[in-house]
C-alpha atoms as a PDB file:
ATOM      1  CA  UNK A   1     -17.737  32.002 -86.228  1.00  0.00           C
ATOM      2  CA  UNK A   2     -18.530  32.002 -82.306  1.00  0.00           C
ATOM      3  CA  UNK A   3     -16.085  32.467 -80.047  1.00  0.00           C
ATOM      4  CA  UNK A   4     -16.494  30.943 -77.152  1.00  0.00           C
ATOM      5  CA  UNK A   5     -16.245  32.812 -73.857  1.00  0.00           C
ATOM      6  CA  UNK A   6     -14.900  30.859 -70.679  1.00  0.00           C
ATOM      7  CA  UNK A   7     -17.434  31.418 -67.138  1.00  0.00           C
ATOM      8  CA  UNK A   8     -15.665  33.027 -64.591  1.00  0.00           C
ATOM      9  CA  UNK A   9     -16.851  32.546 -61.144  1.00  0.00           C
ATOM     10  CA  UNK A  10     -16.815  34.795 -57.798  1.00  0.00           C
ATOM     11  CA  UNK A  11     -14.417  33.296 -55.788  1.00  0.00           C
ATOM     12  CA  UNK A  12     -16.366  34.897 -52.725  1.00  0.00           C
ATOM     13  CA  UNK A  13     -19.704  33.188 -53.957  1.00  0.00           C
ATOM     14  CA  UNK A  14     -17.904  29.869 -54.397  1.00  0.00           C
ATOM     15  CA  UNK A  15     -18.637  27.129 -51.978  1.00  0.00           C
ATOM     16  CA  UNK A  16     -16.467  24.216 -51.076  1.00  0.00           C
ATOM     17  CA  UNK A  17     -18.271  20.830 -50.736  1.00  0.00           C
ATOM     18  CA  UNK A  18     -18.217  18.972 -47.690  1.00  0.00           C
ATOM     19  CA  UNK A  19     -19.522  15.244 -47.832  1.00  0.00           C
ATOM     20  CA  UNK A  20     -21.248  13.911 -45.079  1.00  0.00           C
ATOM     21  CA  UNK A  21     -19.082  11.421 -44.064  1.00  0.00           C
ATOM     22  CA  UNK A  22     -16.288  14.377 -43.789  1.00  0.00           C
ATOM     23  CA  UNK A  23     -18.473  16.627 -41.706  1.00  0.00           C
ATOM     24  CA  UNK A  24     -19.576  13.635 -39.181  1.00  0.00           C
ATOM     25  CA  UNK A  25     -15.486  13.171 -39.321  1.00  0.00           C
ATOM     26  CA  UNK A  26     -14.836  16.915 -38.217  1.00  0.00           C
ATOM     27  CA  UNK A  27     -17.539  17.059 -35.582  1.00  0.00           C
ATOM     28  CA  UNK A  28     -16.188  13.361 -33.993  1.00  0.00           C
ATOM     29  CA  UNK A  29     -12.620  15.408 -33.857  1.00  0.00           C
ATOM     30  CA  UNK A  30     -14.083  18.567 -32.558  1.00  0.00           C
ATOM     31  CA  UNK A  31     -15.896  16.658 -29.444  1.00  0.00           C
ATOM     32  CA  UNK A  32     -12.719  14.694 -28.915  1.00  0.00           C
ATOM     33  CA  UNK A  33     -10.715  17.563 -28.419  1.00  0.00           C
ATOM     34  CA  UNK A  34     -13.763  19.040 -26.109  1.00  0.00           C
ATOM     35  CA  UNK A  35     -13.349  16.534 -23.644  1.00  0.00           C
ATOM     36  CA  UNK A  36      -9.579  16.004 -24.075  1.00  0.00           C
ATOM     37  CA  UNK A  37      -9.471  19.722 -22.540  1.00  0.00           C
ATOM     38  CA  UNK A  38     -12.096  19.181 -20.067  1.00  0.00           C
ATOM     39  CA  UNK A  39     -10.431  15.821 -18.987  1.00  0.00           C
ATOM     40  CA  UNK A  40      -7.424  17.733 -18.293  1.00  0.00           C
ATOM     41  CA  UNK A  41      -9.165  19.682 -15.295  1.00  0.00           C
ATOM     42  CA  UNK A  42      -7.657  18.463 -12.036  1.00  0.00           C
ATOM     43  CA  UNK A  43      -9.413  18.452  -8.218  1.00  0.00           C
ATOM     44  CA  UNK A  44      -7.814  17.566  -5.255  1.00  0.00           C
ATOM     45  CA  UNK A  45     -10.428  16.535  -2.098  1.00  0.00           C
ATOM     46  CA  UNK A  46      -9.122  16.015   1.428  1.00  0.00           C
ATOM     47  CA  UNK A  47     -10.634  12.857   3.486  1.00  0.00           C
ATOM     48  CA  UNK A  48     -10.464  11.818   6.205  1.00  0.00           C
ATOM     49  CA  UNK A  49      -7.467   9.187   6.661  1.00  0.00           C
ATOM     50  CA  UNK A  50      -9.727   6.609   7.971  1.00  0.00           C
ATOM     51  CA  UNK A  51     -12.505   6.690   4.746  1.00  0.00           C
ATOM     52  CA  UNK A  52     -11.664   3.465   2.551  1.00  0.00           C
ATOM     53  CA  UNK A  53     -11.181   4.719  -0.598  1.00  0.00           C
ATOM     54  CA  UNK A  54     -10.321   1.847  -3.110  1.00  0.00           C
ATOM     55  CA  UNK A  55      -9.140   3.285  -7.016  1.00  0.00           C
ATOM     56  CA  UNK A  56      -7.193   1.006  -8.391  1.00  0.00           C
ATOM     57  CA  UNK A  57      -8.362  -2.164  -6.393  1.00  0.00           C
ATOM     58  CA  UNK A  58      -4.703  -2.931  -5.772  1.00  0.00           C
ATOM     59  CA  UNK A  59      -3.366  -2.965  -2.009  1.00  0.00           C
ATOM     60  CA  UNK A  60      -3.174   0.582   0.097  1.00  0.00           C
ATOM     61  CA  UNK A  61      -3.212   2.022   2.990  1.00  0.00           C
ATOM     62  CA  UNK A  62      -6.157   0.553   4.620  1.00  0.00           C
ATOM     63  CA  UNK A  63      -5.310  -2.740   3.559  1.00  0.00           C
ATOM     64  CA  UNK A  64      -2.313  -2.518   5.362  1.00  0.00           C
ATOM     65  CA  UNK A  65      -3.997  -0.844   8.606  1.00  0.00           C
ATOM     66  CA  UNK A  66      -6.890  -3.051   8.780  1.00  0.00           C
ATOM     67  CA  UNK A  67      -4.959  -6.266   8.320  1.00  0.00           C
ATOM     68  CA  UNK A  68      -2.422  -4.791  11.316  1.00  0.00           C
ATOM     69  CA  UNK A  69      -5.306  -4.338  13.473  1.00  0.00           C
ATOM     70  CA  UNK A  70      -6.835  -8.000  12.771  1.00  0.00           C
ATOM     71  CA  UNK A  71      -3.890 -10.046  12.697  1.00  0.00           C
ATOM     72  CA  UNK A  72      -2.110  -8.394  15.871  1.00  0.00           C
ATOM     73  CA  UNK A  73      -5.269  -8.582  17.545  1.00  0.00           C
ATOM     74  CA  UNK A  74      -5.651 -12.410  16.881  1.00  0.00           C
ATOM     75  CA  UNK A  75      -2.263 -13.209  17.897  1.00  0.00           C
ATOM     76  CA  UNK A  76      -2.448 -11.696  21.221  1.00  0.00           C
ATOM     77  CA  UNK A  77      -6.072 -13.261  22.353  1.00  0.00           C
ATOM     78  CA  UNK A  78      -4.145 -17.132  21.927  1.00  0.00           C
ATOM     79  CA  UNK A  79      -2.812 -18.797  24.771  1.00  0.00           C
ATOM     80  CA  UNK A  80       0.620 -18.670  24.136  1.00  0.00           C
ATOM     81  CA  UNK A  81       0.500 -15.163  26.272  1.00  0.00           C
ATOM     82  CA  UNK A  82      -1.374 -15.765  28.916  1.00  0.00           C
ATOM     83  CA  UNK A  83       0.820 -19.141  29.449  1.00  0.00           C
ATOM     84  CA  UNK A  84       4.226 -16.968  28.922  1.00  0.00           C
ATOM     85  CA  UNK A  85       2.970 -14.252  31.534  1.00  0.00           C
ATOM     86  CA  UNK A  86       2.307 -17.016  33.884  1.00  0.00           C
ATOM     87  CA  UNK A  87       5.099 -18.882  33.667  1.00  0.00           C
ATOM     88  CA  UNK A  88       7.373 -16.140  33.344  1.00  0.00           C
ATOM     89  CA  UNK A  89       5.923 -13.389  35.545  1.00  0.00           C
ATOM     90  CA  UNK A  90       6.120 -10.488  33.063  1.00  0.00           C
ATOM     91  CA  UNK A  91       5.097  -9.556  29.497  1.00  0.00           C
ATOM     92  CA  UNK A  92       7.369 -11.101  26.226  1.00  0.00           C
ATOM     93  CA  UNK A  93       9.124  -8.891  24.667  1.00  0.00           C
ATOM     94  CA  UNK A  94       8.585  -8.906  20.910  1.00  0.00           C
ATOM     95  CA  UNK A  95      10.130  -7.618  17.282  1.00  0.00           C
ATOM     96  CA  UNK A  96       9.488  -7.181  13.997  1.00  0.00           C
ATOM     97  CA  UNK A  97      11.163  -8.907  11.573  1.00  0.00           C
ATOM     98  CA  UNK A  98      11.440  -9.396   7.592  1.00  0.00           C
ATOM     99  CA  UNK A  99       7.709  -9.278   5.957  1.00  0.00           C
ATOM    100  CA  UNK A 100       8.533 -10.273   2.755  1.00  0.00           C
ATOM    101  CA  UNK A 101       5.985  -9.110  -0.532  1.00  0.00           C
ATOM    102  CA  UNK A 102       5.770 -12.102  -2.652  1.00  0.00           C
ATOM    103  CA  UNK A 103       3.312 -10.419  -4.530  1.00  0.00           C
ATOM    104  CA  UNK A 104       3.221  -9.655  -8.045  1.00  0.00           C
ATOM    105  CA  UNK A 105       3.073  -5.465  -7.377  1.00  0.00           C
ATOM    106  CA  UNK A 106       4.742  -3.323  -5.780  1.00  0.00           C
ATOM    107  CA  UNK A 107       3.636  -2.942  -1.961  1.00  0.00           C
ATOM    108  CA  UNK A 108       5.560  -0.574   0.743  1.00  0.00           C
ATOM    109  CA  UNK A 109       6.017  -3.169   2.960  1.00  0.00           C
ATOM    110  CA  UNK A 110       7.412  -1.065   5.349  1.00  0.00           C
ATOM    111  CA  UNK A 111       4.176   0.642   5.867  1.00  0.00           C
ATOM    112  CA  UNK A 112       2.645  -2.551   6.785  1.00  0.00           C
ATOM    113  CA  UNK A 113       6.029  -3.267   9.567  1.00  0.00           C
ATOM    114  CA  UNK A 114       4.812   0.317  11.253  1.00  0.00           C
ATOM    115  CA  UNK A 115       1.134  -0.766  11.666  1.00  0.00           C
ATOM    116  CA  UNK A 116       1.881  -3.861  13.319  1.00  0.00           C
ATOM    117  CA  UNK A 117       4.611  -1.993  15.666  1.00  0.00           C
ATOM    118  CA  UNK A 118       1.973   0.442  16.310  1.00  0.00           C
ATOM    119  CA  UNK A 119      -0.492  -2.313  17.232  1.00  0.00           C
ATOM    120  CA  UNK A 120       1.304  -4.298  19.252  1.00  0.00           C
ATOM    121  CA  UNK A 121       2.919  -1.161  21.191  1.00  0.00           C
ATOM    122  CA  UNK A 122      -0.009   0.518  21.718  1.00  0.00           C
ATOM    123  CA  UNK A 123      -1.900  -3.294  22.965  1.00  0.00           C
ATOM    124  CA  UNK A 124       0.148  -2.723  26.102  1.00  0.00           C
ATOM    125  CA  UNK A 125       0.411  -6.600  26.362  1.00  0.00           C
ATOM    126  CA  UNK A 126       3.496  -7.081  24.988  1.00  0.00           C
ATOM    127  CA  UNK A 127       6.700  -4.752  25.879  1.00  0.00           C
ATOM    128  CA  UNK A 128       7.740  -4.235  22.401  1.00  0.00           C
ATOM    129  CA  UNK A 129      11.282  -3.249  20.994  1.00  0.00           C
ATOM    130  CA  UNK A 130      13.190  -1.256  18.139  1.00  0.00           C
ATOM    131  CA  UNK A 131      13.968  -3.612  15.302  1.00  0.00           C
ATOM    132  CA  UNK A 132      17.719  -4.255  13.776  1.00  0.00           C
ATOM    133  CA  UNK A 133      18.157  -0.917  11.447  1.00  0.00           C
ATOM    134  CA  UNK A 134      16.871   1.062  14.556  1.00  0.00           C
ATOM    135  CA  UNK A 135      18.757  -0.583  16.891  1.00  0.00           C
ATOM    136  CA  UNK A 136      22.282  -0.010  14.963  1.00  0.00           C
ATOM    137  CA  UNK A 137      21.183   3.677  15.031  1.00  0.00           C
ATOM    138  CA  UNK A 138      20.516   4.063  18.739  1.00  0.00           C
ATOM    139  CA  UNK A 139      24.170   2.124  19.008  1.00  0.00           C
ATOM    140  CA  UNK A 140      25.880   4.158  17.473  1.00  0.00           C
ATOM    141  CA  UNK A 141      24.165   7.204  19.214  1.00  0.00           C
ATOM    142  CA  UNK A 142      24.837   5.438  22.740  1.00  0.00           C
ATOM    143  CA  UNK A 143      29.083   5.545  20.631  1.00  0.00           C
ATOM    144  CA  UNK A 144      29.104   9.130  20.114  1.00  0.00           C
ATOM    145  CA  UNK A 145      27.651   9.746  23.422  1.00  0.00           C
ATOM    146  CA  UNK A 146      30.834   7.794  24.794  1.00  0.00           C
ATOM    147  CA  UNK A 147      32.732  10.216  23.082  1.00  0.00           C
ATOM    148  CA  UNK A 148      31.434  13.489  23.331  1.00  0.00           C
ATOM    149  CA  UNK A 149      28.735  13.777  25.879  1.00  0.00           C
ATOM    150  CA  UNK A 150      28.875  14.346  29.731  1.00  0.00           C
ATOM    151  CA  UNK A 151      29.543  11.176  31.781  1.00  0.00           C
ATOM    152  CA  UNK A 152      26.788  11.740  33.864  1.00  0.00           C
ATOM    153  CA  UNK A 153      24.139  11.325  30.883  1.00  0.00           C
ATOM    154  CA  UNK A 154      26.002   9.108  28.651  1.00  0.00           C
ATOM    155  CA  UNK A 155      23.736   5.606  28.119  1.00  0.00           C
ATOM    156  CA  UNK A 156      25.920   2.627  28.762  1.00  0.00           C
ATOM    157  CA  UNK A 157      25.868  -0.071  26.300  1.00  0.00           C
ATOM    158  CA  UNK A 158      25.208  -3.892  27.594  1.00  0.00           C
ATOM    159  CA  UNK A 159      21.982  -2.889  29.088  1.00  0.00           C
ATOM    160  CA  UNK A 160      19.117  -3.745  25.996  1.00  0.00           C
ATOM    161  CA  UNK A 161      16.484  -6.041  26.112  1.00  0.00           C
ATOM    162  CA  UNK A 162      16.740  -9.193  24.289  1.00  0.00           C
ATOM    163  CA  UNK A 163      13.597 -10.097  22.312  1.00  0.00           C
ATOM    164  CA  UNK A 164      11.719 -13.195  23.425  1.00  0.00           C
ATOM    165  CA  UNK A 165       9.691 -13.620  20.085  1.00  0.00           C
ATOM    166  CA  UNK A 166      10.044 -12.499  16.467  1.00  0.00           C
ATOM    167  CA  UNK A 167       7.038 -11.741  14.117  1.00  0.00           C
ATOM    168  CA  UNK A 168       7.902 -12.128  10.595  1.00  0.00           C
ATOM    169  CA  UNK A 169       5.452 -13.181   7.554  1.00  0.00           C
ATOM    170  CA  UNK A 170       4.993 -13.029   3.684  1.00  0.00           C
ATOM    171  CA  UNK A 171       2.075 -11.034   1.591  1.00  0.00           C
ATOM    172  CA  UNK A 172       1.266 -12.726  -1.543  1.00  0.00           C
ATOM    173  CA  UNK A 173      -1.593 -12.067  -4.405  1.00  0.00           C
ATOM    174  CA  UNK A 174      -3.377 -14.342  -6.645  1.00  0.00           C
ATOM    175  CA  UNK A 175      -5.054 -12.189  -9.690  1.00  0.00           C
ATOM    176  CA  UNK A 176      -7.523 -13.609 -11.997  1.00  0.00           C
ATOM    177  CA  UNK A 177      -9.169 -11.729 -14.952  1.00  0.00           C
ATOM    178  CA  UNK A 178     -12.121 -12.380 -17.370  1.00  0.00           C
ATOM    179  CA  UNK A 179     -14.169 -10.150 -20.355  1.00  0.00           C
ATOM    180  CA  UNK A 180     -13.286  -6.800 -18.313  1.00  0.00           C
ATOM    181  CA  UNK A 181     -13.834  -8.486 -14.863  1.00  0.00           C
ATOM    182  CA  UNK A 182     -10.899  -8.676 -12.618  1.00  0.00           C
ATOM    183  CA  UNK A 183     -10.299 -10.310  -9.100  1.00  0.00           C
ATOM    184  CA  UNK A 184      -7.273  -9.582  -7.095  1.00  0.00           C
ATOM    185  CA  UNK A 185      -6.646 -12.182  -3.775  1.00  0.00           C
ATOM    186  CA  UNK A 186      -4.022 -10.852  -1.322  1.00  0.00           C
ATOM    187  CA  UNK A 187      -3.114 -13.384   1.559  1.00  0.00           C
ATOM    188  CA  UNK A 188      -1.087 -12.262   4.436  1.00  0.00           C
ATOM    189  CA  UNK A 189       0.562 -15.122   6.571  1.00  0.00           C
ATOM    190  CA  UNK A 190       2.416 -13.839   9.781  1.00  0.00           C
ATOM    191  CA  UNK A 191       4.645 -15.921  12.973  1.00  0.00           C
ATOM    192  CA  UNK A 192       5.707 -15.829  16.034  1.00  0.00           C
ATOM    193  CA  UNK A 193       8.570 -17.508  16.467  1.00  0.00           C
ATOM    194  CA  UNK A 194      10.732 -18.435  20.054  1.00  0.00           C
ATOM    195  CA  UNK A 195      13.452 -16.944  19.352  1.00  0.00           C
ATOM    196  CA  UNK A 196      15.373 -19.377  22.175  1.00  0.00           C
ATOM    197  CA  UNK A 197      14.121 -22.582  21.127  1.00  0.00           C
ATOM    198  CA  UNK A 198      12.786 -21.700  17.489  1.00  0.00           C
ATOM    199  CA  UNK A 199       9.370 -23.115  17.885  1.00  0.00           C
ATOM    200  CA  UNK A 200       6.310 -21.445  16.043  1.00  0.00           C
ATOM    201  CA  UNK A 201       3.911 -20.047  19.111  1.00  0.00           C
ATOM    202  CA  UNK A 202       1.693 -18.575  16.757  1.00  0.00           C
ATOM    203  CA  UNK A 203       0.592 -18.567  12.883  1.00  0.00           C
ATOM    204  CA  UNK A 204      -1.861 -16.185  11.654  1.00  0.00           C
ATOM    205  CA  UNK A 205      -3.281 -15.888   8.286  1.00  0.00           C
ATOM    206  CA  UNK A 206      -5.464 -12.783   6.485  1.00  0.00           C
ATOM    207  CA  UNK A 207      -7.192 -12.906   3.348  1.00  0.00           C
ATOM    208  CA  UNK A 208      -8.758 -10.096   1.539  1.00  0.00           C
ATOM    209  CA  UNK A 209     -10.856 -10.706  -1.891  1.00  0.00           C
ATOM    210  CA  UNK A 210     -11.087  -7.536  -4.177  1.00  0.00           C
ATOM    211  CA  UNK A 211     -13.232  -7.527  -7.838  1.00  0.00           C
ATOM    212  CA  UNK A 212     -12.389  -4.670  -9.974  1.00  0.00           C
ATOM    213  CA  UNK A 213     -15.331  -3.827 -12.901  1.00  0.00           C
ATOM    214  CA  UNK A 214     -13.786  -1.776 -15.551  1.00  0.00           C
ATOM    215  CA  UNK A 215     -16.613   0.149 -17.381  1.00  0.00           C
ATOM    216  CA  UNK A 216     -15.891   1.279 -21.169  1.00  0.00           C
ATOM    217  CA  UNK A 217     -17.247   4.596 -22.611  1.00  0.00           C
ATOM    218  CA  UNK A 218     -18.424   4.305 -25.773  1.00  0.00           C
ATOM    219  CA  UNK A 219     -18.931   7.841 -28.060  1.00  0.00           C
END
C-alpha cells in the first residue's frame, strides 16, 4: 500500500498571478495618481494689468475697463455737451448712479461704477462729483469738524454742488451652449438723465460676444 505524500511548495518560489486586465487596471491607477500629484503643482505669473487675459470667458476686469473707456467716451462726443456748455457757460456736473447686474453671474459692479468715475473725471469735460454713500461720509466729516475742529478750517455745510445729470444703466448676459461649445453675450445699456426736468440726454449701449471651447482630455 502507497502512501501518498502531499507537494509542498516554497513559498519564496511561489508566484501570484496577475491577469492582464488587472495589470492594465494597476498601471491606469498608477498614472492617475502621477498626474493627480503633478496637477497639484501651483505657479503664480505677474502681468501686466493691462494684458487681456480671458480664463473663464465670464466678465473681468477688462471687460469692465474697456467698456468704461468706450461708453464714456461715446457719451461725451454727442451734442448734448457742447449744447449744455453753450447755453450754460460752464461744464455739467455729473454722478454716478445705480448700475444694476441683471446678469445671470455674479459681477462686482462696483468695479465697473469706478471706471466710469475715473473716465469721466479724468475727460476733464465734465466737472464730476462724489456719489450718495460718499457724500454722507464727507457730511458727516464736515459734522465732526463742527464739533471738534478749529473754526478757521472747519468746511461749512450748504456749499455742494448739485448734479446736473445722472448716469445710471443695467449689465445683462444672454448664454447659449451646444456639444461643448459655449457663447456668453453681455450687453451694457447706460443714461444720462436731466436730473431737473427728467429727460434722457443720452443712451448708450455696449455689447461684447465671448465663445468659450472646452477641450476634453482623453487617457
Amino acid at each position: 500500500m502507497q502512501t501518498a505524500h502531499a507537494l509542498s511548495v516554497d513559498p519564496s518560489r511561489a508566484r501570484a498571478y496577475v491577469s492582464p486586465t488587472s495589470r492594465r487596471a494597476l498601471l491606469f491607477c498608477l498614472l492617475a495618481v502621477f498626474l493627480t500629484g503633478c496637477g497639484a503643482e501651483t505657479k503664480v505669473t505677474r502681468t501686466d494689468p493691462g494684458v487681456v487675459i480671458d480664463l473663464s470667458g465670464r466678465w473681468n476686469d477688462t471687460d469692465s475697463r474697456v467698456v468704461a473707456e468706450e461708453m464714456v467716451k461715446q457719451a461725451l462726443s454727442y451734442p448734448w455737451l457742447e449744447n449744455y456748455v453753450r447755453a450754460k457757460g460752464r461744464q455739467p456736473v455729473v454722478v454716478v448712479g445705480k448700475i444694476v447686474n441683471n446678469s445671470h453671474e455674479h459681477i462686482n459692479v462696483q468695479t465697473f461704477v469706478t471706471d466710469l468715475e475715473r473716465e469721466l473725471t479724468n475727460s476733464q469735460k465734465v466737472t464730476f462729483v462724489a456719489a450718495k454713500g460718499e457724500r454722507e461720509q464727507i457730511r458727516e466729516e464736515r459734522r465732526e469738524q463742527a464739533a471738534q475742529a478749529r473754526e478757521d478750517t472747519q468746511k461749512a455745510p450748504g456749499k455742494e454742488i448739485g448734479a446736473d445729470y445722472m448716469m445710471t444703466g443695467h449689465i445683462s448676459t444672454i448664454p447659449d451652449e451646444a456639444f461643448g461649445v459655449k457663447a456668453m453675450f453681455y450687453q451694457v445699456d447706460l443714461e444720462l438723465i436731466d436730473l431737473e426736468s427728467n429727460v434722457k440726454t443720452w443712451y448708450g449701449q455696449k455689447k461684447i460676444k465671448k465663445v468659450i471651447e472646452r477641450k476634453r482630455t482623453l487617457f
